[in-house]
PDB file of N, CA and C in Angstrom:
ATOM      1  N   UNK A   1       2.638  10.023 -11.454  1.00  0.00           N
ATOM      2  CA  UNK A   1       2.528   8.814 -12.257  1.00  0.00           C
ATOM      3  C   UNK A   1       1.703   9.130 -13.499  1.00  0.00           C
ATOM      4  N   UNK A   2       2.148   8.490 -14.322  1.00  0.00           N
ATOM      5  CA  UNK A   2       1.295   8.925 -15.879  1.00  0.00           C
ATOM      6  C   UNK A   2      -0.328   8.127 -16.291  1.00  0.00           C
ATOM      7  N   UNK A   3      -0.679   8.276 -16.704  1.00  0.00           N
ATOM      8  CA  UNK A   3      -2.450   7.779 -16.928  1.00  0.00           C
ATOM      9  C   UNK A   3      -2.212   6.610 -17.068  1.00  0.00           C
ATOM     10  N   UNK A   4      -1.124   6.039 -18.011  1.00  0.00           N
ATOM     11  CA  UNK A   4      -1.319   4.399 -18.067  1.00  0.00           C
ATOM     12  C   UNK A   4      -1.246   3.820 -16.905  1.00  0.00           C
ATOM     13  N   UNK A   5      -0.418   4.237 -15.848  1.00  0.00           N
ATOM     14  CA  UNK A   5       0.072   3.478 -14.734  1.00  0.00           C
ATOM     15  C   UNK A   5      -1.297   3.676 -13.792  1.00  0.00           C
ATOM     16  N   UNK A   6      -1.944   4.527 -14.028  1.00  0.00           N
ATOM     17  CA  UNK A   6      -3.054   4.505 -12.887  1.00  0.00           C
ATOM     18  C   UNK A   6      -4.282   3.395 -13.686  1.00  0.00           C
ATOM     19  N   UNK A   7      -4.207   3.367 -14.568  1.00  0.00           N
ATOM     20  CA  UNK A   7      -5.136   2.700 -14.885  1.00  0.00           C
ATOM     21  C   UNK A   7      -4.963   0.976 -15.084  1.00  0.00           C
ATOM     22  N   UNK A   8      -3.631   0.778 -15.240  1.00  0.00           N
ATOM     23  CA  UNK A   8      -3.243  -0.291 -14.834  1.00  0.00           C
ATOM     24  C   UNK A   8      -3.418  -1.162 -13.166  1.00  0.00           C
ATOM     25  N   UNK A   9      -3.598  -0.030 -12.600  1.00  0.00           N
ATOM     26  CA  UNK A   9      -3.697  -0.726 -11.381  1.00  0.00           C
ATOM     27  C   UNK A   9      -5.133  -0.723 -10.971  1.00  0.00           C
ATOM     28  N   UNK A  10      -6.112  -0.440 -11.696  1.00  0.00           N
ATOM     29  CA  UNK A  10      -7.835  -0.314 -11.695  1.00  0.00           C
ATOM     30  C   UNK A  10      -8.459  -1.257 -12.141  1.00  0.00           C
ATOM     31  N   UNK A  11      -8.095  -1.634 -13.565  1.00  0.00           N
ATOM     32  CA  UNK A  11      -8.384  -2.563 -14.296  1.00  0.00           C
ATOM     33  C   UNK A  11      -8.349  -3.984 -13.548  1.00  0.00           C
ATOM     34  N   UNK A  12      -9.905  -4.013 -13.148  1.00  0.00           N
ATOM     35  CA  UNK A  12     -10.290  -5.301 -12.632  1.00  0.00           C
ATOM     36  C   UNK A  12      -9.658  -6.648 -13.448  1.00  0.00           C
ATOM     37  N   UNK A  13     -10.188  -6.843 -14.967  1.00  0.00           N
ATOM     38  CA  UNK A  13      -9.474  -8.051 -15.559  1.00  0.00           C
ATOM     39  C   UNK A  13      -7.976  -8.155 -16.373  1.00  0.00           C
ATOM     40  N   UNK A  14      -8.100  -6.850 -16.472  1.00  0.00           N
ATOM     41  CA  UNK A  14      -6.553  -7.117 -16.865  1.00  0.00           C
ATOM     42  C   UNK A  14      -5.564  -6.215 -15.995  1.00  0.00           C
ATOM     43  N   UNK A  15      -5.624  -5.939 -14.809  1.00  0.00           N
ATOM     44  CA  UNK A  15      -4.941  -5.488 -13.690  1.00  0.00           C
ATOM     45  C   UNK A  15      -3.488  -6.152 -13.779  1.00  0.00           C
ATOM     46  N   UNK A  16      -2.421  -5.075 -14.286  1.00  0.00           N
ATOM     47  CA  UNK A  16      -1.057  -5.179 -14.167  1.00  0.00           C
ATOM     48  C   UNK A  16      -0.176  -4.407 -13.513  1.00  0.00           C
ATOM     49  N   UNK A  17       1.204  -5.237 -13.310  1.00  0.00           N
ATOM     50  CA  UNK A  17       1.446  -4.264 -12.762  1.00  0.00           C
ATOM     51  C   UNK A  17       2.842  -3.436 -13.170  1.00  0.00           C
ATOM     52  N   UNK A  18       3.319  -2.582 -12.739  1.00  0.00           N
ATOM     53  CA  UNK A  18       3.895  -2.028 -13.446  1.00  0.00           C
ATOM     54  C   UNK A  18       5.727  -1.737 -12.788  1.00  0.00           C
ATOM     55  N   UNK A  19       6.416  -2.741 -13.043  1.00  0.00           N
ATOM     56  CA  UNK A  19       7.771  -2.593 -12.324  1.00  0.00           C
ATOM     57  C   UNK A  19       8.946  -2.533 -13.069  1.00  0.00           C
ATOM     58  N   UNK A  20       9.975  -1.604 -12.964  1.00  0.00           N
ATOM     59  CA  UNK A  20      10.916  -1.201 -13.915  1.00  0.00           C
ATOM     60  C   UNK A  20      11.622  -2.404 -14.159  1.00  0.00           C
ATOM     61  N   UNK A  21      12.362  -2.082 -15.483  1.00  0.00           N
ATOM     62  CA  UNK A  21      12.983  -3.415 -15.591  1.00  0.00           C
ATOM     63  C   UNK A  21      13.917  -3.611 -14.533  1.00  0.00           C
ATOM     64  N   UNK A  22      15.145  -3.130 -14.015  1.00  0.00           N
ATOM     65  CA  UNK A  22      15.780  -3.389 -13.179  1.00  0.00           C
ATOM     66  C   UNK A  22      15.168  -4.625 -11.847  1.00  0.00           C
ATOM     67  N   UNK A  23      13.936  -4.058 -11.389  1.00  0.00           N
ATOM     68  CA  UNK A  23      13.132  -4.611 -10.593  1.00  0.00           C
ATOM     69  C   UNK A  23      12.867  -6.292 -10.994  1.00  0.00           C
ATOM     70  N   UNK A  24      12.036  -5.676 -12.156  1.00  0.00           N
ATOM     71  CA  UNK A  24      11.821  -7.242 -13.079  1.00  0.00           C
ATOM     72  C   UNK A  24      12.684  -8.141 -13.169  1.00  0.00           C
ATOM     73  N   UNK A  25      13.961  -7.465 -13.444  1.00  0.00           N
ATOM     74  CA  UNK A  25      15.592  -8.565 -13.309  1.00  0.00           C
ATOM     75  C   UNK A  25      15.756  -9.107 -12.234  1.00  0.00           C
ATOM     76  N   UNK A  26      15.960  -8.471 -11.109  1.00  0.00           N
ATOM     77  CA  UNK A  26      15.897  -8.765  -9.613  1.00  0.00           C
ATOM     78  C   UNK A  26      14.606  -9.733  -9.678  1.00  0.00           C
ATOM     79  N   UNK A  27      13.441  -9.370  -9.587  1.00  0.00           N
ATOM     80  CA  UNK A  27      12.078 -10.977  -9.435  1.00  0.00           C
ATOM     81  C   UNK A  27      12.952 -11.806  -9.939  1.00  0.00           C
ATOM     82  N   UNK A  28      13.239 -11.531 -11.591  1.00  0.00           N
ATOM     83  CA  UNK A  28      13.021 -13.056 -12.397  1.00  0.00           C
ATOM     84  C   UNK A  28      14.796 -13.867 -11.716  1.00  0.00           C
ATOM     85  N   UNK A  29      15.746 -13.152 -11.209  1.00  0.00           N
ATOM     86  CA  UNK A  29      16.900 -13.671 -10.993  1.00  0.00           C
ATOM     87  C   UNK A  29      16.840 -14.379  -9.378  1.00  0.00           C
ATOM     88  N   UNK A  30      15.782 -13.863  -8.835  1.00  0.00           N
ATOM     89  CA  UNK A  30      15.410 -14.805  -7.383  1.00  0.00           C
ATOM     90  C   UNK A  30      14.584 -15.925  -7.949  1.00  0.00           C
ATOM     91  N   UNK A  31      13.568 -15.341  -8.390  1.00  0.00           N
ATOM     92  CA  UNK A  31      12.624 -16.639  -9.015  1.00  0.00           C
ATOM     93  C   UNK A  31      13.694 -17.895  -9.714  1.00  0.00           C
ATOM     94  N   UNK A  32      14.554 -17.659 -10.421  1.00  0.00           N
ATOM     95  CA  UNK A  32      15.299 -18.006 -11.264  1.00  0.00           C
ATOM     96  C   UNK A  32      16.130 -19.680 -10.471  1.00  0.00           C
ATOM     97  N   UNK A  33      16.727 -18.417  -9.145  1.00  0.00           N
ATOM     98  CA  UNK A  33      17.453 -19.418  -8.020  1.00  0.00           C
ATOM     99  C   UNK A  33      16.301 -20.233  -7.420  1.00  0.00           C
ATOM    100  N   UNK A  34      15.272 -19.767  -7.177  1.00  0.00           N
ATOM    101  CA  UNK A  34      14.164 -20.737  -6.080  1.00  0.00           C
ATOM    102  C   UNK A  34      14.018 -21.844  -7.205  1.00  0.00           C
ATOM    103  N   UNK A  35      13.525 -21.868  -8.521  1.00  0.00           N
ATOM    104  CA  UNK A  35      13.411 -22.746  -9.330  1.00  0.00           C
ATOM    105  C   UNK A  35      14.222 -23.902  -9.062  1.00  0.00           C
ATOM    106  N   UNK A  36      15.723 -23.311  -9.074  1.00  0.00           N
ATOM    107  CA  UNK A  36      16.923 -24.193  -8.966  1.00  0.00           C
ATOM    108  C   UNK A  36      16.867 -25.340  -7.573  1.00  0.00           C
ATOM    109  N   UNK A  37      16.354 -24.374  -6.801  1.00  0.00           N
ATOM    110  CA  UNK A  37      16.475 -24.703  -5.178  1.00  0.00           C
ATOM    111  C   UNK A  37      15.002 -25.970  -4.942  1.00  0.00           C
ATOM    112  N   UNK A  38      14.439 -25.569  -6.238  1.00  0.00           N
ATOM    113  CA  UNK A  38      12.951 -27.331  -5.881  1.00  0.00           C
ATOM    114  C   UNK A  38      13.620 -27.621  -6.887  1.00  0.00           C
ATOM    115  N   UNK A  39      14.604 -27.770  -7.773  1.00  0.00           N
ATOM    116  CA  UNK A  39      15.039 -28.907  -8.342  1.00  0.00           C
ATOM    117  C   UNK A  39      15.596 -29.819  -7.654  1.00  0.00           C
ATOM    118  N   UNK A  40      17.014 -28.708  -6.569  1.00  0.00           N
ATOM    119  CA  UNK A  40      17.822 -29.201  -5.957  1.00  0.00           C
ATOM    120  C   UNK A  40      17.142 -30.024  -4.725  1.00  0.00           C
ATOM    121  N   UNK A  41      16.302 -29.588  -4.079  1.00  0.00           N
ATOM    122  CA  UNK A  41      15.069 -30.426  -3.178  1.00  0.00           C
ATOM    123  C   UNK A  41      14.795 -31.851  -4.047  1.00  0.00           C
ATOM    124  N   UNK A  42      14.167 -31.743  -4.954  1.00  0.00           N
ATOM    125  CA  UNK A  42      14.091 -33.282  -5.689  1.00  0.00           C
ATOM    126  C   UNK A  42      15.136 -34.095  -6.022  1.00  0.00           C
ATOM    127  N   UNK A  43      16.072 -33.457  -6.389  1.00  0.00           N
ATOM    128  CA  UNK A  43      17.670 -34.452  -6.287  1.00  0.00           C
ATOM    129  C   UNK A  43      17.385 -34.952  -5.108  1.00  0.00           C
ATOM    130  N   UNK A  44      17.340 -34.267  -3.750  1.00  0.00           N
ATOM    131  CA  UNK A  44      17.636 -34.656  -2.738  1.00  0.00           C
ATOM    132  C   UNK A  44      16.813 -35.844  -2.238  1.00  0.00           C
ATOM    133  N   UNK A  45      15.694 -35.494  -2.552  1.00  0.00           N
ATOM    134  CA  UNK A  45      14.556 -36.565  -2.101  1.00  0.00           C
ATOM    135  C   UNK A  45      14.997 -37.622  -2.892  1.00  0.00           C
ATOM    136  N   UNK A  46      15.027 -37.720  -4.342  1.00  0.00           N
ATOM    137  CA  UNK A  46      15.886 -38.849  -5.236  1.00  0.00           C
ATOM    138  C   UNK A  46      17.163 -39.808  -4.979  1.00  0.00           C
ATOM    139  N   UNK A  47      17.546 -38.767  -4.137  1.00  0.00           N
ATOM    140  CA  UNK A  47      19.174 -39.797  -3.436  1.00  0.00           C
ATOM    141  C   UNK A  47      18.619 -39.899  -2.157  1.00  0.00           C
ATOM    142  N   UNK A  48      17.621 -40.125  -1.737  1.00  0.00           N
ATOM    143  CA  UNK A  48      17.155 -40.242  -0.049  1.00  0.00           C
ATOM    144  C   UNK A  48      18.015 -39.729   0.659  1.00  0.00           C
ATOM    145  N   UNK A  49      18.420 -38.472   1.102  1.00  0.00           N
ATOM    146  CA  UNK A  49      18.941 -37.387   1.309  1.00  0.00           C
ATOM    147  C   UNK A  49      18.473 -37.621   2.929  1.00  0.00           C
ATOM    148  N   UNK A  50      19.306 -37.940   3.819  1.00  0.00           N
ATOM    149  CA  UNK A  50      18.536 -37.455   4.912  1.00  0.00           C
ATOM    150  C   UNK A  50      17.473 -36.050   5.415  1.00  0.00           C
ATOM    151  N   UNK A  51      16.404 -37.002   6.186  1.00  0.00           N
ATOM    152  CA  UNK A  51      15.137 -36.026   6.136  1.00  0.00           C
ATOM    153  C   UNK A  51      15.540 -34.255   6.622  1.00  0.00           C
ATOM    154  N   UNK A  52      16.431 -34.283   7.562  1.00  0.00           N
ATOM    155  CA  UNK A  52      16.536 -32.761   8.193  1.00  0.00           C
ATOM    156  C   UNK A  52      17.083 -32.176   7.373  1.00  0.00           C
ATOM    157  N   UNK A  53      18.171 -32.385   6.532  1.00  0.00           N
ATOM    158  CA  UNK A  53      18.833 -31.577   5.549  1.00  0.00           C
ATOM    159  C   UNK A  53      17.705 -31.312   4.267  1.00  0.00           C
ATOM    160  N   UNK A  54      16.538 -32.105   3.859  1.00  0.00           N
ATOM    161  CA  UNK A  54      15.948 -32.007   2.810  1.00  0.00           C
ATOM    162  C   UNK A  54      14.774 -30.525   3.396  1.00  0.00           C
ATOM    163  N   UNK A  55      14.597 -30.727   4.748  1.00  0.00           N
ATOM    164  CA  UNK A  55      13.830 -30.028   5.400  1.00  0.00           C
ATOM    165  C   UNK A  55      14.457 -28.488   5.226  1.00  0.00           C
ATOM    166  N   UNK A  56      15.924 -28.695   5.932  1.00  0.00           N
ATOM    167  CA  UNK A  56      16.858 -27.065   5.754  1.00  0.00           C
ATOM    168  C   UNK A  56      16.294 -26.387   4.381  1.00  0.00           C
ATOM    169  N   UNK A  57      16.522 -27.405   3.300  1.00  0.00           N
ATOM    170  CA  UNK A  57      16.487 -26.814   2.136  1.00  0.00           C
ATOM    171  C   UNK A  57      15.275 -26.154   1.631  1.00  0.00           C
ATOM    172  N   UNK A  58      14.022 -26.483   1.886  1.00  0.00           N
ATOM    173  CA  UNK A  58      12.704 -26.595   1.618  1.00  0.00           C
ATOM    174  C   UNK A  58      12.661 -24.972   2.855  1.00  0.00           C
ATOM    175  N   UNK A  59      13.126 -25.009   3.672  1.00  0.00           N
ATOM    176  CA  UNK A  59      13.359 -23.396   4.342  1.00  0.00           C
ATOM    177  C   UNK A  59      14.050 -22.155   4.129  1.00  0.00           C
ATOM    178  N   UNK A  60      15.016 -22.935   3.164  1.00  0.00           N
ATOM    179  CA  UNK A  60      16.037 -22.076   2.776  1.00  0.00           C
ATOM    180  C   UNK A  60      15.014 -21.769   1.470  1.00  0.00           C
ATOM    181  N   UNK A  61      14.168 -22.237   0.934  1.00  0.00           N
ATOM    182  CA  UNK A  61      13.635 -21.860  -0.263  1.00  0.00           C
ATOM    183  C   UNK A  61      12.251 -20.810  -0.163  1.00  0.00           C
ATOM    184  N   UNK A  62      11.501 -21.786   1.041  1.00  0.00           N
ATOM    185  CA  UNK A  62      10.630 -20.439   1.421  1.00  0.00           C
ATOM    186  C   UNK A  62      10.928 -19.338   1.523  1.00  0.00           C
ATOM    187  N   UNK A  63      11.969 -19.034   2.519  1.00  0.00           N
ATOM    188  CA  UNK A  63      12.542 -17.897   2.857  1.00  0.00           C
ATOM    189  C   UNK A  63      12.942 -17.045   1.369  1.00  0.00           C
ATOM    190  N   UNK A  64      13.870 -17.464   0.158  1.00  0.00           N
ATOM    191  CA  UNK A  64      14.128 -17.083  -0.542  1.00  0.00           C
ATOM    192  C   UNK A  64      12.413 -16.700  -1.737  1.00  0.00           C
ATOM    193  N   UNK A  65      11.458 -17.018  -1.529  1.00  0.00           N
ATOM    194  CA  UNK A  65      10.029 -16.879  -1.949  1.00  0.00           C
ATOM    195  C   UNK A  65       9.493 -15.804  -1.180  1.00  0.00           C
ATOM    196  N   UNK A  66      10.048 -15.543   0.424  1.00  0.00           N
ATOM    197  CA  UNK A  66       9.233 -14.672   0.929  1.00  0.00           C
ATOM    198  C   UNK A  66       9.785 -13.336   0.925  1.00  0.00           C
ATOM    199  N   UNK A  67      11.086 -13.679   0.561  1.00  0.00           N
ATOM    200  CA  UNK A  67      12.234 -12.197   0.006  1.00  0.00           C
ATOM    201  C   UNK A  67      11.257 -12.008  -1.417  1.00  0.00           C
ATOM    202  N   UNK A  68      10.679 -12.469  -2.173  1.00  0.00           N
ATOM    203  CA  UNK A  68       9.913 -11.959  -3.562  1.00  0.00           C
ATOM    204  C   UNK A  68       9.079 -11.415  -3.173  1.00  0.00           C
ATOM    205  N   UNK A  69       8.386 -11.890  -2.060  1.00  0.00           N
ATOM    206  CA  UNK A  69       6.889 -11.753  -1.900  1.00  0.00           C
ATOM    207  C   UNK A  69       6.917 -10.185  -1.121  1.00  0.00           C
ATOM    208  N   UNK A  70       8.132  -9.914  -0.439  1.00  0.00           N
ATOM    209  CA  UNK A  70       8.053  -8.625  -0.254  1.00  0.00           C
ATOM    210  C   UNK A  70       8.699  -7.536  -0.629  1.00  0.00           C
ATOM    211  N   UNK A  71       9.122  -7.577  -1.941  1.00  0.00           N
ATOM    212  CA  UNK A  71       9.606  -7.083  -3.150  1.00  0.00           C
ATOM    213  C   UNK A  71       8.568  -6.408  -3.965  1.00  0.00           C
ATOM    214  N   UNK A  72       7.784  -7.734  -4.091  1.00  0.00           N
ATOM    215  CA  UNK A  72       6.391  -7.215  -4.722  1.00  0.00           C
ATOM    216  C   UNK A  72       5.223  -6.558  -3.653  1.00  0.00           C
ATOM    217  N   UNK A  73       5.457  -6.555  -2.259  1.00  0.00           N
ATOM    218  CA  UNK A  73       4.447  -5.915  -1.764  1.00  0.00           C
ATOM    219  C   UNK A  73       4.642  -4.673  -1.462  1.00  0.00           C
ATOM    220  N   UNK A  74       6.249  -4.186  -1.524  1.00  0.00           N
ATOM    221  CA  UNK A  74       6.907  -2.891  -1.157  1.00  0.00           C
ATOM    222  C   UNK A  74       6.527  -2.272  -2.726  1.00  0.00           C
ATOM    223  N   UNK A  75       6.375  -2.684  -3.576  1.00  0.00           N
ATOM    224  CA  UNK A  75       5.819  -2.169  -4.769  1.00  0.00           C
ATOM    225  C   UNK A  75       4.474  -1.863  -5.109  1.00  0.00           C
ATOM    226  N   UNK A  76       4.257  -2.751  -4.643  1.00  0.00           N
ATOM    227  CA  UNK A  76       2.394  -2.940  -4.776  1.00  0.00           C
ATOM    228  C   UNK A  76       1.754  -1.407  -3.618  1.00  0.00           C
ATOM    229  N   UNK A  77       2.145  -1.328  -2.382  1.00  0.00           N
ATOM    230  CA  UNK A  77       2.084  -0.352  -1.557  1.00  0.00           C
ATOM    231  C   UNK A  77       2.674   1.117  -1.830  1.00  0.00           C
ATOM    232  N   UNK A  78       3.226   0.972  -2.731  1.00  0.00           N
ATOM    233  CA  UNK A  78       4.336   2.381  -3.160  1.00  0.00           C
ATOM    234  C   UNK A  78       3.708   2.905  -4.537  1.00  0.00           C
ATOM    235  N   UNK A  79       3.028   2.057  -5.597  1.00  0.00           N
ATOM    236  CA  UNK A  79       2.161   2.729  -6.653  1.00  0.00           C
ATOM    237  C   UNK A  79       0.798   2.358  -6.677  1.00  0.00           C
ATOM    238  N   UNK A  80       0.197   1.095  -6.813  1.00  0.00           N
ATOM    239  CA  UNK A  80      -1.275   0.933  -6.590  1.00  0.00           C
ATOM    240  C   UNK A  80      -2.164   1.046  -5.496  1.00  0.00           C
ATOM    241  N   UNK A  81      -1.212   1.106  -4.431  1.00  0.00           N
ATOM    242  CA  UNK A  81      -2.096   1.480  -2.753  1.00  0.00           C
ATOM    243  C   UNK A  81      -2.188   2.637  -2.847  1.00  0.00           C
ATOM    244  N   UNK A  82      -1.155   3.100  -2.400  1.00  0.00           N
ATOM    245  CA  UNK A  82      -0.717   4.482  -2.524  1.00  0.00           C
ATOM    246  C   UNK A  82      -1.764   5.519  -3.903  1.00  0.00           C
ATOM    247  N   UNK A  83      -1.822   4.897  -4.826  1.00  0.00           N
ATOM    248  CA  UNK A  83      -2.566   5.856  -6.075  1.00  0.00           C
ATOM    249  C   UNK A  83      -4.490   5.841  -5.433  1.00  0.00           C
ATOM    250  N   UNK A  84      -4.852   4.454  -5.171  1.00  0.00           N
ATOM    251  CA  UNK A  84      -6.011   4.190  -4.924  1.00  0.00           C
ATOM    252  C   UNK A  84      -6.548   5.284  -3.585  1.00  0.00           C
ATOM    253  N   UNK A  85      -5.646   4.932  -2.766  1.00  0.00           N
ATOM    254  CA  UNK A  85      -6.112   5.746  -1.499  1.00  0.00           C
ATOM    255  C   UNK A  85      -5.952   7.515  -1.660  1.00  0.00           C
ATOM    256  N   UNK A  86      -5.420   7.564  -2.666  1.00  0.00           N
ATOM    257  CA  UNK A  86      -5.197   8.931  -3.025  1.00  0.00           C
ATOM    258  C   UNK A  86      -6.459   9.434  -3.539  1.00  0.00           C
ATOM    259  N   UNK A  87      -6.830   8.406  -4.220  1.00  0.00           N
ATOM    260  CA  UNK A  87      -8.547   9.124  -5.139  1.00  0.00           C
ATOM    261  C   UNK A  87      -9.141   8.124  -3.883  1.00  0.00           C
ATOM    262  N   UNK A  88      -9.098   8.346  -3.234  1.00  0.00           N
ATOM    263  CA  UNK A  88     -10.257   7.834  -2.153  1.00  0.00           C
ATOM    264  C   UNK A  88     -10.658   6.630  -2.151  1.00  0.00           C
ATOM    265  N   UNK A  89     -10.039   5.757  -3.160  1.00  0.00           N
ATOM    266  CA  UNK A  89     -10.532   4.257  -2.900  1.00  0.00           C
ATOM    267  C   UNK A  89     -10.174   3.264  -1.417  1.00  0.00           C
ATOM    268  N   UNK A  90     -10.674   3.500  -0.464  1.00  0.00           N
ATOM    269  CA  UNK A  90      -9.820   2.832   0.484  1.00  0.00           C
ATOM    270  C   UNK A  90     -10.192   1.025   0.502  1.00  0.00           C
ATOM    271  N   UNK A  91     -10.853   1.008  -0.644  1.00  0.00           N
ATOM    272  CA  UNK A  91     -11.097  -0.760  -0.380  1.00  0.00           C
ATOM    273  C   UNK A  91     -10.376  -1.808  -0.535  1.00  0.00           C
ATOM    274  N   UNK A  92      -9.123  -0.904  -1.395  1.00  0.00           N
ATOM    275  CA  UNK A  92      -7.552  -1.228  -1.624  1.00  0.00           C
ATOM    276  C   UNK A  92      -7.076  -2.150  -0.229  1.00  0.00           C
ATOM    277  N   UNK A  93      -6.834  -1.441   1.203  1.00  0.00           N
ATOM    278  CA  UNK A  93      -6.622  -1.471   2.185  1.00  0.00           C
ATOM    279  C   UNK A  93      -7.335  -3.241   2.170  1.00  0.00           C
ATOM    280  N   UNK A  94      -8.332  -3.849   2.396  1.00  0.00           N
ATOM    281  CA  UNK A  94      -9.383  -4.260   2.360  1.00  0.00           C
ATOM    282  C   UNK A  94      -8.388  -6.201   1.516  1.00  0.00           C
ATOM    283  N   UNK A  95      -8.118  -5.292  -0.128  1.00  0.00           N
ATOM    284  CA  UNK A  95      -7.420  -6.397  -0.677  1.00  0.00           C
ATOM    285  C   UNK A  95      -6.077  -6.697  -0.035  1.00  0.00           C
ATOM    286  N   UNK A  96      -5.601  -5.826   0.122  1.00  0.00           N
ATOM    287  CA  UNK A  96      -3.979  -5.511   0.700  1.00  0.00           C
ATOM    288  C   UNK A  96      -3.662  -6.838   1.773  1.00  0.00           C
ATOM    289  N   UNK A  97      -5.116  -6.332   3.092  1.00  0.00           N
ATOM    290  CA  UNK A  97      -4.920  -7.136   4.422  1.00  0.00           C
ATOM    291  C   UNK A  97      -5.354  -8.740   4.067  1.00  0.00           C
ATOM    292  N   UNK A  98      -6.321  -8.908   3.167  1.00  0.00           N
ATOM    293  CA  UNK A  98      -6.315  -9.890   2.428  1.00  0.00           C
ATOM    294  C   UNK A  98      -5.426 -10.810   2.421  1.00  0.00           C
ATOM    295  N   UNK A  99      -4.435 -10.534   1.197  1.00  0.00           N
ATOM    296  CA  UNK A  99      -2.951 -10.766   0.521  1.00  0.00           C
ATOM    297  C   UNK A  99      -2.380 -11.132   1.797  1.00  0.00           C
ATOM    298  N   UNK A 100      -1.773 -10.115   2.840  1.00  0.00           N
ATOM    299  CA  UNK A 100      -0.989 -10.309   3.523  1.00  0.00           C
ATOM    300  C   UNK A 100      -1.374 -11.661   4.847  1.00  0.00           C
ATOM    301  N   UNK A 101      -3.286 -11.722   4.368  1.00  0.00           N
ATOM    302  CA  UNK A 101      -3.358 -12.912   5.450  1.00  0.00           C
ATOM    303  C   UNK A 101      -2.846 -14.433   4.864  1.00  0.00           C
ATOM    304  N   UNK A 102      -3.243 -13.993   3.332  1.00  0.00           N
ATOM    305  CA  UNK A 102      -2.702 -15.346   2.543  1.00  0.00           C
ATOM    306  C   UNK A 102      -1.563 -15.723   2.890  1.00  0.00           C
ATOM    307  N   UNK A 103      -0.613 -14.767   2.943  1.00  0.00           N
ATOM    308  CA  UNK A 103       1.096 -14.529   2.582  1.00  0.00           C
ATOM    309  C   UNK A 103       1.289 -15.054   4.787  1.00  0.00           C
ATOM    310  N   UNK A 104       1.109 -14.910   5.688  1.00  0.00           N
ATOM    311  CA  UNK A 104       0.936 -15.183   6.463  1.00  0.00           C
ATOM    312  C   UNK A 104       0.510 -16.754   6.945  1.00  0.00           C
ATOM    313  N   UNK A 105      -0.526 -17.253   6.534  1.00  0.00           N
ATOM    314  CA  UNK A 105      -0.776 -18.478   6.383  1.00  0.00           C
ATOM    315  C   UNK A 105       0.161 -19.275   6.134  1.00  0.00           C
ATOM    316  N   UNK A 106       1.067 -19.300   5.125  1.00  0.00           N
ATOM    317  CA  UNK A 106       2.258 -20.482   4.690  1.00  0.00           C
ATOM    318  C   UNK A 106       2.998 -20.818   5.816  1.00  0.00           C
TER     319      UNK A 106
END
């Protein structure tokens, strides 16, 4: 990996991250549909939509949020874990289990 990319993932306040565009297309084209999918949730609630079908949908959307969420963590583990624990930072580990308790919680 080249100097910018390691230092991108160090940088306490401006910590970025770094994913090819292809990747980036893929986020922003899921993100894109989930957007669609809490619009389509508020139609539903708007036409008083019976409750279980408004419910399906609101699952069908998580689910499509938690396909991102591990998009970005198979990334996050493959250059900024991966680089940190290499120079010995293991406190990485530390934020990582963190994240994944957040991401767990929902």
């Amino acid at each position: 990996m080249n100097e910018k990319m390691n230092d991108d993932c160090h940088l306490s306040k401006e910590r970025k991250s770094h994913h090819s565009d292809k990747v980036k297309k893929n986020l922003v084209t899921r993100l894109n549909r989930v957007e669609g999918q809490i619009r389509g949730i508020k139609g539903l609630i708007e036409k008083d939509t019976y409750c279980d079908d408004v419910i399906t949908q609101i699952s069908a959307t998580q689910s499509a949020l938690n396909s991102v969420a591990k998009i970005l963590l198979d990334g996050h583990f493959k250059t900024c874990v991966l680089e940190r624990i290499n120079e010995g930072d293991t406190e990485v580990l530390d934020e990582v289990l963190l994240t994944i308790e957040k991401l767990m919680k929902k």
